[in-house]
N, C-alpha and C. Protein backbone atom coordinates (compact mmCIF):
# COMPACT_ATOMS: atom_id res chain seq x y z
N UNK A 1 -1.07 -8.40 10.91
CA UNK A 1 -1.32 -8.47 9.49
C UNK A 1 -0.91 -7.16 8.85
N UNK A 2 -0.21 -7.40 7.47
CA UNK A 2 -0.06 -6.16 6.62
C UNK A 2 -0.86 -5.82 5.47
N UNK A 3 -1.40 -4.88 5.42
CA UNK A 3 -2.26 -4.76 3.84
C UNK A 3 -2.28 -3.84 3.20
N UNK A 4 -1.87 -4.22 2.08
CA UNK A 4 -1.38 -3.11 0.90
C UNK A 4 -2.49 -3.18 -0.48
N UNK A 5 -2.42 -2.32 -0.69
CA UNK A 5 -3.57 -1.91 -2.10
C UNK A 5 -2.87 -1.51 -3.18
N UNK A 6 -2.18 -2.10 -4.11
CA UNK A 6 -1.83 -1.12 -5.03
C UNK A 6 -2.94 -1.10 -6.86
N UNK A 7 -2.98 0.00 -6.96
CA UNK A 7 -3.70 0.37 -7.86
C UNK A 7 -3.34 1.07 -9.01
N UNK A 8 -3.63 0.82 -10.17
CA UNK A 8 -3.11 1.48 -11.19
C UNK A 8 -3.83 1.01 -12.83
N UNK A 9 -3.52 1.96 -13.66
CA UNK A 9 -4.44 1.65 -15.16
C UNK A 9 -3.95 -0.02 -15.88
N UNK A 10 -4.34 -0.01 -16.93
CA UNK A 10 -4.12 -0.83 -17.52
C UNK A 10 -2.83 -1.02 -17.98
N UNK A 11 -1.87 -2.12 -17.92
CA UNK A 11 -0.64 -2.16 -18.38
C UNK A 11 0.49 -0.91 -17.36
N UNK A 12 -0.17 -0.32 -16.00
CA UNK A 12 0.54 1.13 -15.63
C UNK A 12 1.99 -0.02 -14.73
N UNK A 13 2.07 -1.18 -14.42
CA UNK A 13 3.14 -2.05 -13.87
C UNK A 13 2.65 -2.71 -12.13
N UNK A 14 1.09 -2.34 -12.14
CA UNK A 14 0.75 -2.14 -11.18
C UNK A 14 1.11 -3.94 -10.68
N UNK A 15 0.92 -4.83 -11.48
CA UNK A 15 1.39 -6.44 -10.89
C UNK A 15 2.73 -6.10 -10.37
N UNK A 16 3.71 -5.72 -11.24
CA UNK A 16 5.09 -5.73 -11.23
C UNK A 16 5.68 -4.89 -9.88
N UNK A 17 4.69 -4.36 -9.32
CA UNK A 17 5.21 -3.75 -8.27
C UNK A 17 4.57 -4.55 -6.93
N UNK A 18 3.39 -5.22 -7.12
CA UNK A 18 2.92 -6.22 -5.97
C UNK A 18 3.95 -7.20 -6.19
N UNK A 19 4.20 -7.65 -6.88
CA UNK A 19 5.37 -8.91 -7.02
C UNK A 19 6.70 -8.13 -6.52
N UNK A 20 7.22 -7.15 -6.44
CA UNK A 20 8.49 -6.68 -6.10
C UNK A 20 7.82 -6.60 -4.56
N UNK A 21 6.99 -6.13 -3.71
CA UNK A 21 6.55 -6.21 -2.80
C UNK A 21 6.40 -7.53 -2.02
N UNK A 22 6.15 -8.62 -2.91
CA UNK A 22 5.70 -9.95 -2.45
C UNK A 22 6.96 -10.19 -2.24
N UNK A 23 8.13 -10.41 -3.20
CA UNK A 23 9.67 -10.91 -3.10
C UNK A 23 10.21 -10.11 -1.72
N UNK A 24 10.04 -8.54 -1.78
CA UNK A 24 10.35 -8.01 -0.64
C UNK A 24 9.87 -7.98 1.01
N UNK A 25 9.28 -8.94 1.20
CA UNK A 25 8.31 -9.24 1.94
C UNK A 25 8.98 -10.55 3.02
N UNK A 26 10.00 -11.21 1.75
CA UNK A 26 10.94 -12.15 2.52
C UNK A 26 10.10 -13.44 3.08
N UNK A 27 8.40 -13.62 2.29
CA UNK A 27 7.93 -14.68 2.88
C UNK A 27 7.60 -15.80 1.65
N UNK A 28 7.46 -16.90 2.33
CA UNK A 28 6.65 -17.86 1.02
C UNK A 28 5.39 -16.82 0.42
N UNK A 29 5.43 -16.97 -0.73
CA UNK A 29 4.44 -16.19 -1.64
C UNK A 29 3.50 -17.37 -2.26
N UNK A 30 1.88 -16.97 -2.26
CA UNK A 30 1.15 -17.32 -2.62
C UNK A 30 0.36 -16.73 -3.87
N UNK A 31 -0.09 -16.64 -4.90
CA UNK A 31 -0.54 -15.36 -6.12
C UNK A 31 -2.10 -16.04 -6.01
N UNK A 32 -2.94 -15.57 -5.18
CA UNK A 32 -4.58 -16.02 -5.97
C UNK A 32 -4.73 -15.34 -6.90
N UNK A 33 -4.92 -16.03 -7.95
CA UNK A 33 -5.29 -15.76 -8.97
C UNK A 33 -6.97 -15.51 -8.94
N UNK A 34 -7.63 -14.41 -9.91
CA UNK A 34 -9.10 -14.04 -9.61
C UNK A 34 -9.32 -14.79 -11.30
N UNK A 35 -8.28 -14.31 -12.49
CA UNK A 35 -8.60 -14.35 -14.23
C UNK A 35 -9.22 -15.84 -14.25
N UNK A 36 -10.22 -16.09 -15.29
CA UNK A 36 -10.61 -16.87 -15.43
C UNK A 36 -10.25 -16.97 -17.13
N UNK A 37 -9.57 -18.39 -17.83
CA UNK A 37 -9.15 -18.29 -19.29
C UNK A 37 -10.35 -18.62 -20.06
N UNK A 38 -11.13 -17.65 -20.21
CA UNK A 38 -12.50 -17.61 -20.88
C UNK A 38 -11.90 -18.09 -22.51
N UNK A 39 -10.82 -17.72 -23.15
CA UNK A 39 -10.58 -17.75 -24.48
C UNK A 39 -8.93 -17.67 -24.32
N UNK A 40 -8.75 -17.65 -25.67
CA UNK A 40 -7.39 -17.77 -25.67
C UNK A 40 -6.02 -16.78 -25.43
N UNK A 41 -6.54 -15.76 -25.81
CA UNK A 41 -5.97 -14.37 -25.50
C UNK A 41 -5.96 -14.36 -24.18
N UNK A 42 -7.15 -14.50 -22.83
CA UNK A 42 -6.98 -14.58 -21.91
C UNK A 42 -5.97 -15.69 -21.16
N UNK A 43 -5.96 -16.73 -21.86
CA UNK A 43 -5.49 -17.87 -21.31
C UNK A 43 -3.84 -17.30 -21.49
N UNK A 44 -3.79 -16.61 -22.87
CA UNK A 44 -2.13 -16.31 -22.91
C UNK A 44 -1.66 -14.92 -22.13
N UNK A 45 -2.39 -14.40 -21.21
CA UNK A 45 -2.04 -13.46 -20.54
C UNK A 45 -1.44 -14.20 -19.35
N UNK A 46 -2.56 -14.91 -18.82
CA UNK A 46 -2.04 -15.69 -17.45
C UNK A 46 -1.35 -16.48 -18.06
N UNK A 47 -0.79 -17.04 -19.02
CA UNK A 47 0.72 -17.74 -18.76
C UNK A 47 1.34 -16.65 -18.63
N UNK A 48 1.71 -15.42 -19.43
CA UNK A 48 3.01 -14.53 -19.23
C UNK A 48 2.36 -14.07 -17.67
N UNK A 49 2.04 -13.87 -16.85
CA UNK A 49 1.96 -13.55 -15.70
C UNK A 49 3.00 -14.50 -14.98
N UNK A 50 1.92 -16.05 -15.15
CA UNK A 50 2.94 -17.13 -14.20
C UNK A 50 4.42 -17.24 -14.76
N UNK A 51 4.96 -16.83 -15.95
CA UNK A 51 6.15 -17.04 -16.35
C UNK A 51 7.33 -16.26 -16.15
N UNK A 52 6.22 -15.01 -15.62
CA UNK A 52 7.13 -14.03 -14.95
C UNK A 52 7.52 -13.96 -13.65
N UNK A 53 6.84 -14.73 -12.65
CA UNK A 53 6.80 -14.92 -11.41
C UNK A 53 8.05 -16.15 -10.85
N UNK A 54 8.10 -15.95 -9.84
CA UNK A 54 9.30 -17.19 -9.34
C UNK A 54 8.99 -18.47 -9.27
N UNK A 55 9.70 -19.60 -9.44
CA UNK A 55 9.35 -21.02 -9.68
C UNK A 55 8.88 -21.36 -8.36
N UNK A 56 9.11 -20.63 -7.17
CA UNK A 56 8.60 -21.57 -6.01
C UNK A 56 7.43 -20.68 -5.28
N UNK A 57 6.96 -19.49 -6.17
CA UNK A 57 5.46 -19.33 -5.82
C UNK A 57 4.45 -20.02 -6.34
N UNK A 58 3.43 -20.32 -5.54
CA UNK A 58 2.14 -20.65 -5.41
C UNK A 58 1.18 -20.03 -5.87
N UNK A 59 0.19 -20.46 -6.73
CA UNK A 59 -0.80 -20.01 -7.23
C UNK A 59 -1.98 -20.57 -7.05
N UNK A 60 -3.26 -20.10 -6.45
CA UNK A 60 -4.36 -20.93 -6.14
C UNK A 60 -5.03 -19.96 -6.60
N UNK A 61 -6.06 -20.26 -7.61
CA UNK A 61 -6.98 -19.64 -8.28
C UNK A 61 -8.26 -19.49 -7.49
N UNK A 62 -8.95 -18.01 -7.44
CA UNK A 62 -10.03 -18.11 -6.34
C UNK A 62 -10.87 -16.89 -7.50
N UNK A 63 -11.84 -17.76 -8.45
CA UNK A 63 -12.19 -16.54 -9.35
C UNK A 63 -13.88 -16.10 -8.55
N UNK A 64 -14.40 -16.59 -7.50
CA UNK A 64 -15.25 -15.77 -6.96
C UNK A 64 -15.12 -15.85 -5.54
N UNK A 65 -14.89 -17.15 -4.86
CA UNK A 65 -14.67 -17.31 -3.52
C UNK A 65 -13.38 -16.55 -2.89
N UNK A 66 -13.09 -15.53 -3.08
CA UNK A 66 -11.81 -15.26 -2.56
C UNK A 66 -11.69 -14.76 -1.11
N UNK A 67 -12.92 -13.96 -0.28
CA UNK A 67 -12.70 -14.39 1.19
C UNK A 67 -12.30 -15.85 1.73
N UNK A 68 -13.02 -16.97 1.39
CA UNK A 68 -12.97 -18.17 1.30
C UNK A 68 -11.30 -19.01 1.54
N UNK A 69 -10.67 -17.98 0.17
CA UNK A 69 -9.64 -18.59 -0.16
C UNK A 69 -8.67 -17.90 0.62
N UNK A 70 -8.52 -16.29 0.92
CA UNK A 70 -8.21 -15.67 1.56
C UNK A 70 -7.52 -16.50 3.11
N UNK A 71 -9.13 -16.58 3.86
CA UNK A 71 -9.12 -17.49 4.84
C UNK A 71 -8.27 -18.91 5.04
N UNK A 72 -8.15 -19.44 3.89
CA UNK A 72 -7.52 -20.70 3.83
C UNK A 72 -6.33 -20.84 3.54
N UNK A 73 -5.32 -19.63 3.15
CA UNK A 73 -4.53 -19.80 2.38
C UNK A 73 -3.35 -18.70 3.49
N UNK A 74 -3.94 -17.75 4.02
CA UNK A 74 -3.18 -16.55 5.10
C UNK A 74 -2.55 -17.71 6.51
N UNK A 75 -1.33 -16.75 6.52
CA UNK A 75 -0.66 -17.74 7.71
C UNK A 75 0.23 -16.50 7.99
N UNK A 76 0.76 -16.49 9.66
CA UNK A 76 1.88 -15.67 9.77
C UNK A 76 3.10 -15.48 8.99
N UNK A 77 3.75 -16.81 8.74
CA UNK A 77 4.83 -16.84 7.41
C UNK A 77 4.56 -16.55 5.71
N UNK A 78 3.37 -16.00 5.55
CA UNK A 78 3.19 -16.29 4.16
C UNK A 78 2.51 -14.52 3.56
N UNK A 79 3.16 -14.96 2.45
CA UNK A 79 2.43 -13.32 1.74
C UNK A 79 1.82 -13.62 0.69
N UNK A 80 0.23 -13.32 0.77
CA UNK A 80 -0.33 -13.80 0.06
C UNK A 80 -0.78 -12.38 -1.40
N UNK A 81 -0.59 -12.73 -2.38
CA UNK A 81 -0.87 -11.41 -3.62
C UNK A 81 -1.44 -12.02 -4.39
N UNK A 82 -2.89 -10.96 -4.09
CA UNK A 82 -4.50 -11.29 -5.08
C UNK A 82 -4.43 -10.04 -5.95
N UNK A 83 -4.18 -11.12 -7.25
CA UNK A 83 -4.19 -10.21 -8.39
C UNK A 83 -5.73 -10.87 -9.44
N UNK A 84 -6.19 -10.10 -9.99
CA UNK A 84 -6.72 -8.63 -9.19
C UNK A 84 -8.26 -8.79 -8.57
N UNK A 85 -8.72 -7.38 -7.74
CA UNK A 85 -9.99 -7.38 -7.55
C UNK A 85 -10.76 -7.18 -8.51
N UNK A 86 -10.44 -5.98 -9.79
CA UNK A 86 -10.96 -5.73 -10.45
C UNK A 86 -11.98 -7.02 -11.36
N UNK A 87 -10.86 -8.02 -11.66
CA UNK A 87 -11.15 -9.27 -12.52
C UNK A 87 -12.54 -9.67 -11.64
N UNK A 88 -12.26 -10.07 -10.13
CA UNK A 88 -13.41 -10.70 -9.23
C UNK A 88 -14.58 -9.75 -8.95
N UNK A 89 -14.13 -8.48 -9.17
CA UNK A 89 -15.68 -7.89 -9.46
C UNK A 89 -15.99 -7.88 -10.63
N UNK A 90 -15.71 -8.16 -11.51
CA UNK A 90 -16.35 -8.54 -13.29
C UNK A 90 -16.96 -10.11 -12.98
N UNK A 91 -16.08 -10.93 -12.57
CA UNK A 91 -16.71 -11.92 -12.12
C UNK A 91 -18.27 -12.03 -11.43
N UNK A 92 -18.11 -11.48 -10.33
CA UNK A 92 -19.31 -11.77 -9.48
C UNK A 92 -20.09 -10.69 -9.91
N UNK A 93 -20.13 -9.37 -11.15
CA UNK A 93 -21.26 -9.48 -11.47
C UNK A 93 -21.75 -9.78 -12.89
N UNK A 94 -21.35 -11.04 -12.77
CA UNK A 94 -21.70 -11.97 -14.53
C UNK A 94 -22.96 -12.04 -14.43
N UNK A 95 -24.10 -11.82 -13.23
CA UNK A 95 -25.64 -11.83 -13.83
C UNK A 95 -26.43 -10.31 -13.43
N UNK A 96 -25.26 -9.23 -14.09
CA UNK A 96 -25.86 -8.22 -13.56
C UNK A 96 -26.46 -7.61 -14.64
N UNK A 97 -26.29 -8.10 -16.02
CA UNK A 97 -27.32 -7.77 -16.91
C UNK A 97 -28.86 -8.19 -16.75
N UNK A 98 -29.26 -8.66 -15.89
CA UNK A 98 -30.81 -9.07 -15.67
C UNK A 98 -31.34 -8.04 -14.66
N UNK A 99 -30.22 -7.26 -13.95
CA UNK A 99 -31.08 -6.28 -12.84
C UNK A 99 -31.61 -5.42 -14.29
N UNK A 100 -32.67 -4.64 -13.25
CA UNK A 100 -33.40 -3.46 -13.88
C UNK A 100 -32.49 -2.34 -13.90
N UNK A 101 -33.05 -1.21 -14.92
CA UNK A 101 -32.19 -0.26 -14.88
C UNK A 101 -31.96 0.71 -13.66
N UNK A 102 -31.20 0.85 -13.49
CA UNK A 102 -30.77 1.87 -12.08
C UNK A 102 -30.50 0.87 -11.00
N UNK A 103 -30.78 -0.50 -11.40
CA UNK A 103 -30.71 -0.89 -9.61
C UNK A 103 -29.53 -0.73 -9.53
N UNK A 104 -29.03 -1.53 -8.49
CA UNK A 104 -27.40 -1.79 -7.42
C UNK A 104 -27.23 -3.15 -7.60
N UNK A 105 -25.70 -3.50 -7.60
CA UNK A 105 -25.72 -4.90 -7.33
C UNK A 105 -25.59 -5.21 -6.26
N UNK A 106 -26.02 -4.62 -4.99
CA UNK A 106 -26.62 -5.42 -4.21
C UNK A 106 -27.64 -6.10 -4.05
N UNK A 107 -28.38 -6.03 -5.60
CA UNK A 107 -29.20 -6.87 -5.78
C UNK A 107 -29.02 -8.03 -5.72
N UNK A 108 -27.41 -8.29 -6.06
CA UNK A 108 -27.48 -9.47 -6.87
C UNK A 108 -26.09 -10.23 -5.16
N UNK A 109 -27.29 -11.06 -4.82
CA UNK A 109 -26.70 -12.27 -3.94
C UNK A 109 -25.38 -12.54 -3.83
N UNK A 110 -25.16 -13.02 -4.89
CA UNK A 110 -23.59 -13.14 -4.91
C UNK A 110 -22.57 -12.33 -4.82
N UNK A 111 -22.82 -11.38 -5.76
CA UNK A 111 -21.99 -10.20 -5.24
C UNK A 111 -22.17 -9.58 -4.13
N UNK A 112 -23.23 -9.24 -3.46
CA UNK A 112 -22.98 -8.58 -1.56
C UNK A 112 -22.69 -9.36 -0.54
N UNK A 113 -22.46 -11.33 -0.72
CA UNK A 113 -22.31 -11.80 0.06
C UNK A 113 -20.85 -11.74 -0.39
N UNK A 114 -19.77 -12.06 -1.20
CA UNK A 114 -19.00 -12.25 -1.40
C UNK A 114 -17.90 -11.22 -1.25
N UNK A 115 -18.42 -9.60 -1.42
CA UNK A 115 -17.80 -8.51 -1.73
C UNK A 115 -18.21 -8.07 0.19
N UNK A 116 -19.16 -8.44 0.75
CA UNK A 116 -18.89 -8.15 2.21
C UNK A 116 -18.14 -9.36 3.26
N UNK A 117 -18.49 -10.18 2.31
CA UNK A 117 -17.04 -11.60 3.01
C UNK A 117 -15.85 -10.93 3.06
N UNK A 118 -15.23 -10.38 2.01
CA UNK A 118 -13.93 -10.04 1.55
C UNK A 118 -13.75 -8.75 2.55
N UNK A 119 -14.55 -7.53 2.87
CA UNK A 119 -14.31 -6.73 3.65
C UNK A 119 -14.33 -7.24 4.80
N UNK A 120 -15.08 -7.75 5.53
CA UNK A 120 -15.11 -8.53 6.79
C UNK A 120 -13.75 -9.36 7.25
N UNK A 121 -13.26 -10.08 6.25
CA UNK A 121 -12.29 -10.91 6.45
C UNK A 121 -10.95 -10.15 6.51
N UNK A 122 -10.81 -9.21 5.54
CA UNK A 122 -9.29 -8.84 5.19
C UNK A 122 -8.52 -8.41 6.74
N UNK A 123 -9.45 -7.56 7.36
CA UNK A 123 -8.58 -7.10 8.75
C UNK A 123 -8.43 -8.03 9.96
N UNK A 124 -8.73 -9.42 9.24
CA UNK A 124 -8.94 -10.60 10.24
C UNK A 124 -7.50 -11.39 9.75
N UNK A 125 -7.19 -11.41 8.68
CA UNK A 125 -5.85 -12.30 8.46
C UNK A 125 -4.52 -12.10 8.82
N UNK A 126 -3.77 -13.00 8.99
CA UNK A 126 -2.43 -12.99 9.39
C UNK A 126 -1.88 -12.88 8.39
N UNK A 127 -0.62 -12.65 8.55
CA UNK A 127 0.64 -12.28 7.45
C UNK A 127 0.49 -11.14 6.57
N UNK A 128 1.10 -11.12 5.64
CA UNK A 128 1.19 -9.39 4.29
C UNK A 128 0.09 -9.89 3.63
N UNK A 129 -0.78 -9.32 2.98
CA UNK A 129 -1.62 -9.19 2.45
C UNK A 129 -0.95 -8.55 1.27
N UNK A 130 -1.36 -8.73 0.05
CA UNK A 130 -1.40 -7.66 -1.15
C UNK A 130 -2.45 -7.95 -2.28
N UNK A 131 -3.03 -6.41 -2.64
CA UNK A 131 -3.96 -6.54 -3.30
C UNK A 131 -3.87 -5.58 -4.67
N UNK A 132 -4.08 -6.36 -5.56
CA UNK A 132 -4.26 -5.29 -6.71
C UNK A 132 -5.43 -5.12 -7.32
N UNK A 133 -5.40 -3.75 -7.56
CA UNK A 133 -7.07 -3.72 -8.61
C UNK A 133 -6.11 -2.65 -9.78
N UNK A 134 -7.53 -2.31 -10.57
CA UNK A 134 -7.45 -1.30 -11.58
C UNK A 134 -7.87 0.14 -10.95
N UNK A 135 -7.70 0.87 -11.22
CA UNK A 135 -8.10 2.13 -10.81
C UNK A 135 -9.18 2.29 -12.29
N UNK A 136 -10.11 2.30 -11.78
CA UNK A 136 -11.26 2.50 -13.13
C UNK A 136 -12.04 3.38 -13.57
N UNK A 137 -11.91 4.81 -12.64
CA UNK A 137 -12.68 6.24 -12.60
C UNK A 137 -11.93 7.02 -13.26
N UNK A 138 -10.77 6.77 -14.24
CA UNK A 138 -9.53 7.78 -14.20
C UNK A 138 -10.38 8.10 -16.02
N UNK A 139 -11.01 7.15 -16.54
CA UNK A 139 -11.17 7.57 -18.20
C UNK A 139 -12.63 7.86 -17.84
N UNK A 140 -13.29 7.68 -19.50
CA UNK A 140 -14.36 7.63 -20.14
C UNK A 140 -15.45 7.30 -19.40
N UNK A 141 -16.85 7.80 -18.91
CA UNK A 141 -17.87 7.27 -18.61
C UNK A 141 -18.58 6.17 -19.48
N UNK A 142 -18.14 5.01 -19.01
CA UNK A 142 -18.98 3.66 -19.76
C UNK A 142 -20.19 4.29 -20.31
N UNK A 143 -20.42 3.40 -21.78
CA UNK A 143 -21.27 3.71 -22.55
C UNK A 143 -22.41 2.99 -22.08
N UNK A 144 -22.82 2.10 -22.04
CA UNK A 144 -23.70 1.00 -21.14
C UNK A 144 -23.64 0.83 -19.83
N UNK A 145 -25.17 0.12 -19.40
CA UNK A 145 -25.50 0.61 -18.01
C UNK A 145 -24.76 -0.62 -17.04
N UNK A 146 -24.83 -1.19 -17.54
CA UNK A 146 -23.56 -2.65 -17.05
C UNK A 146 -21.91 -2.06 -17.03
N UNK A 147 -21.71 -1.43 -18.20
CA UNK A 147 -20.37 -0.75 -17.55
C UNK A 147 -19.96 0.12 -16.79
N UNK A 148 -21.13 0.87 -16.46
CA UNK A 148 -21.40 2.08 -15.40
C UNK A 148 -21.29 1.43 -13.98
N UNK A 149 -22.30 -0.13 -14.04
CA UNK A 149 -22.36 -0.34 -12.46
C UNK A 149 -20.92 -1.18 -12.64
N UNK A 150 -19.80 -1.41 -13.42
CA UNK A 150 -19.11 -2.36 -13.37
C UNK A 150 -17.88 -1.16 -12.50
N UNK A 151 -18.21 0.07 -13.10
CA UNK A 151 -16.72 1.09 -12.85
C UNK A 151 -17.33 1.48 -11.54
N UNK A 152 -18.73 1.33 -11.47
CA UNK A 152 -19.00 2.62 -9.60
C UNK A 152 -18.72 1.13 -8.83
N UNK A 153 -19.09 0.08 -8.92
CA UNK A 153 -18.86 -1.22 -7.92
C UNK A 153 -17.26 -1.37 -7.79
N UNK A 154 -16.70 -1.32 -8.70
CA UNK A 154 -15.10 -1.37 -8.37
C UNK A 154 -14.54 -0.29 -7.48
N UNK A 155 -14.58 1.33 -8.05
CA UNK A 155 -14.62 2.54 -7.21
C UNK A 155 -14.49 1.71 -6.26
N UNK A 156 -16.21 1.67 -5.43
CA UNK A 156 -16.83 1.49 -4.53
C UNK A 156 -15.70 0.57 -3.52
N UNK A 157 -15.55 -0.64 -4.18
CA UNK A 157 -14.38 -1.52 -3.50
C UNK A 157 -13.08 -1.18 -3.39
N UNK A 158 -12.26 -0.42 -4.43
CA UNK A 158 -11.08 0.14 -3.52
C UNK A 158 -11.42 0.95 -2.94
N UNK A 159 -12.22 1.91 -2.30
CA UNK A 159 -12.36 2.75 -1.50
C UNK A 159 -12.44 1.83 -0.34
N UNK A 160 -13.31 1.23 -0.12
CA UNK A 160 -13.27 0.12 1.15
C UNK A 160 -12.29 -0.47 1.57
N UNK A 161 -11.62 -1.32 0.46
CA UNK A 161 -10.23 -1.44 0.71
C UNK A 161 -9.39 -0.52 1.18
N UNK A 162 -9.22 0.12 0.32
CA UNK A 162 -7.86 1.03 0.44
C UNK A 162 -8.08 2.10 2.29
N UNK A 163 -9.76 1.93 2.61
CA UNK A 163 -9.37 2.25 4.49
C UNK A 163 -9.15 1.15 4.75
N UNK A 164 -9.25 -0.05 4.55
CA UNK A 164 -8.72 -1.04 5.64
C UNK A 164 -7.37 -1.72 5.43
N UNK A 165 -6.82 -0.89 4.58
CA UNK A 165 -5.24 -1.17 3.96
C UNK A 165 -4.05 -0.38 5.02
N UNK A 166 -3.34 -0.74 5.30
CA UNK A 166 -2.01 0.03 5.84
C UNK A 166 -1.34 1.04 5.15
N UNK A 167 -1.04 0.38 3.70
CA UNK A 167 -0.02 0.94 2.27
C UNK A 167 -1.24 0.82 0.92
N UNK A 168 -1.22 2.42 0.34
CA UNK A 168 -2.35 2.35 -0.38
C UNK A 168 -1.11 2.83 -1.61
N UNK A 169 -1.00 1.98 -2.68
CA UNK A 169 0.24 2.81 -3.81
C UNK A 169 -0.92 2.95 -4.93
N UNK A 170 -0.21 3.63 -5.96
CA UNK A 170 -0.79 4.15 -7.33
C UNK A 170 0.45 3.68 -7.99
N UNK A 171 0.34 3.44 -9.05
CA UNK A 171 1.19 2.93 -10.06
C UNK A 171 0.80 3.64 -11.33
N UNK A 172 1.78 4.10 -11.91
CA UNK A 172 1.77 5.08 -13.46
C UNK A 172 3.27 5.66 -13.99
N UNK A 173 3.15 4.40 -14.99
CA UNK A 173 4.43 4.17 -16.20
C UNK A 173 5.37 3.75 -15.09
N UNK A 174 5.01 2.52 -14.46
CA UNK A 174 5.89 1.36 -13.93
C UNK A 174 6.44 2.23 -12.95
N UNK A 175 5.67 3.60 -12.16
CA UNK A 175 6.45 4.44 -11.03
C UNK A 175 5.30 4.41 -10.08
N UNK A 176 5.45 3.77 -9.01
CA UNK A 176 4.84 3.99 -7.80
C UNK A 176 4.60 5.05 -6.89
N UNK A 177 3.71 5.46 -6.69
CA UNK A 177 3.00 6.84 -5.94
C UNK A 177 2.51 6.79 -4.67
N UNK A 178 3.18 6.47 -3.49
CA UNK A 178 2.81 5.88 -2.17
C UNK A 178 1.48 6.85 -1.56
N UNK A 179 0.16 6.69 -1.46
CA UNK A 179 -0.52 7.74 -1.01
C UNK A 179 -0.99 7.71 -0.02
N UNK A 180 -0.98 5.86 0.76
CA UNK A 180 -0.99 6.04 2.42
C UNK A 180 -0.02 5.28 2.98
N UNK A 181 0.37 5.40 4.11
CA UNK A 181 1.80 4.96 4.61
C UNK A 181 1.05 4.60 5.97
N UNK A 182 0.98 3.74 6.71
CA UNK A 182 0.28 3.76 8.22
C UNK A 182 0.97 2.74 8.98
């Protein structure tokens, strides 16, 4: 298995370089999708995503199960690119406004079963792996306590990732920054 992390800000090209990775990869490509089209603006992002992508990749949407999908979808011939984590940790913690202040979301069920599925699994699959998140520590300390645990839980997950990754890139103004090579 190969696994790559690439990471980068908002709009920094960080898809555009997992997709040059996926094409370069020379395998059937799969894109799990994590976005969910809550509204319409969202809905018109993921079309220009899929419209940018090649007609004979695959897209299977996995907006919380993604060890799950991970599992079901990895094969020696296939390169699978989960865009993004970031989205699936906003996802799984949609009931983290009910913890108390200061807790962890390991409070919250869904997110520690799902977010330790995904670590557990990744160094178990066959074929290229690629993963994108946001890099989310680089600005502003969230003003609210939900956006605080939203930026340390993400942290938290590319760091995990990015040791059990092979190729860890940074992406900034559509230029890739290779920072582990293994």
């Amino acid at each position: 298995m190969t696994c790559e992390l690439i990471l980068g800000g908002a709009r920094s090209g960080k898809s555009r370089e997992a997709e040059r990775c996926a094409t370069d990869s020379g395998l059937a490509v799969t894109v799990i999708a994590t976005a969910e089209a809550l509204d319409a603006e969202m809905a018109a992002r993921i079309r220009r995503h899929q419209d940018d992508r090649p007609a004979g990749w695959r897209t299977v949407e996995a907006p919380v199960a993604l060890a799950d999908t991970l599992r079901a979808e990895a094969a020696a011939d296939r390169c699978l690119l989960v865009d993004c984590l970031t989205l699936w940790v906003a996802n799984l913690l949609a009931d983290a406004d009910r913890l108390p202040p200061g807790a962890s979301a390991d409070e919250l069920p869904l997110f520690r079963r799902e977010r330790d599925a995904l670590l557990a699994t990744l160094p178990t699959l066959p074929g290229h792996i690629i993963l994108v998140a946001n890099e989310v520590g680089l600005g502003l300390v969230p003003e609210t306590p939900l956006g605080r645990l939203f930026r340390d839980e993400a942290g938290r997950l590319n760091q995990a990732v990015a040791a059990l990754c092979g190729r860890v890139v940074f992406v900034a103004a559509g230029l890739p920054l290779v920072l582990k090579q293994g």
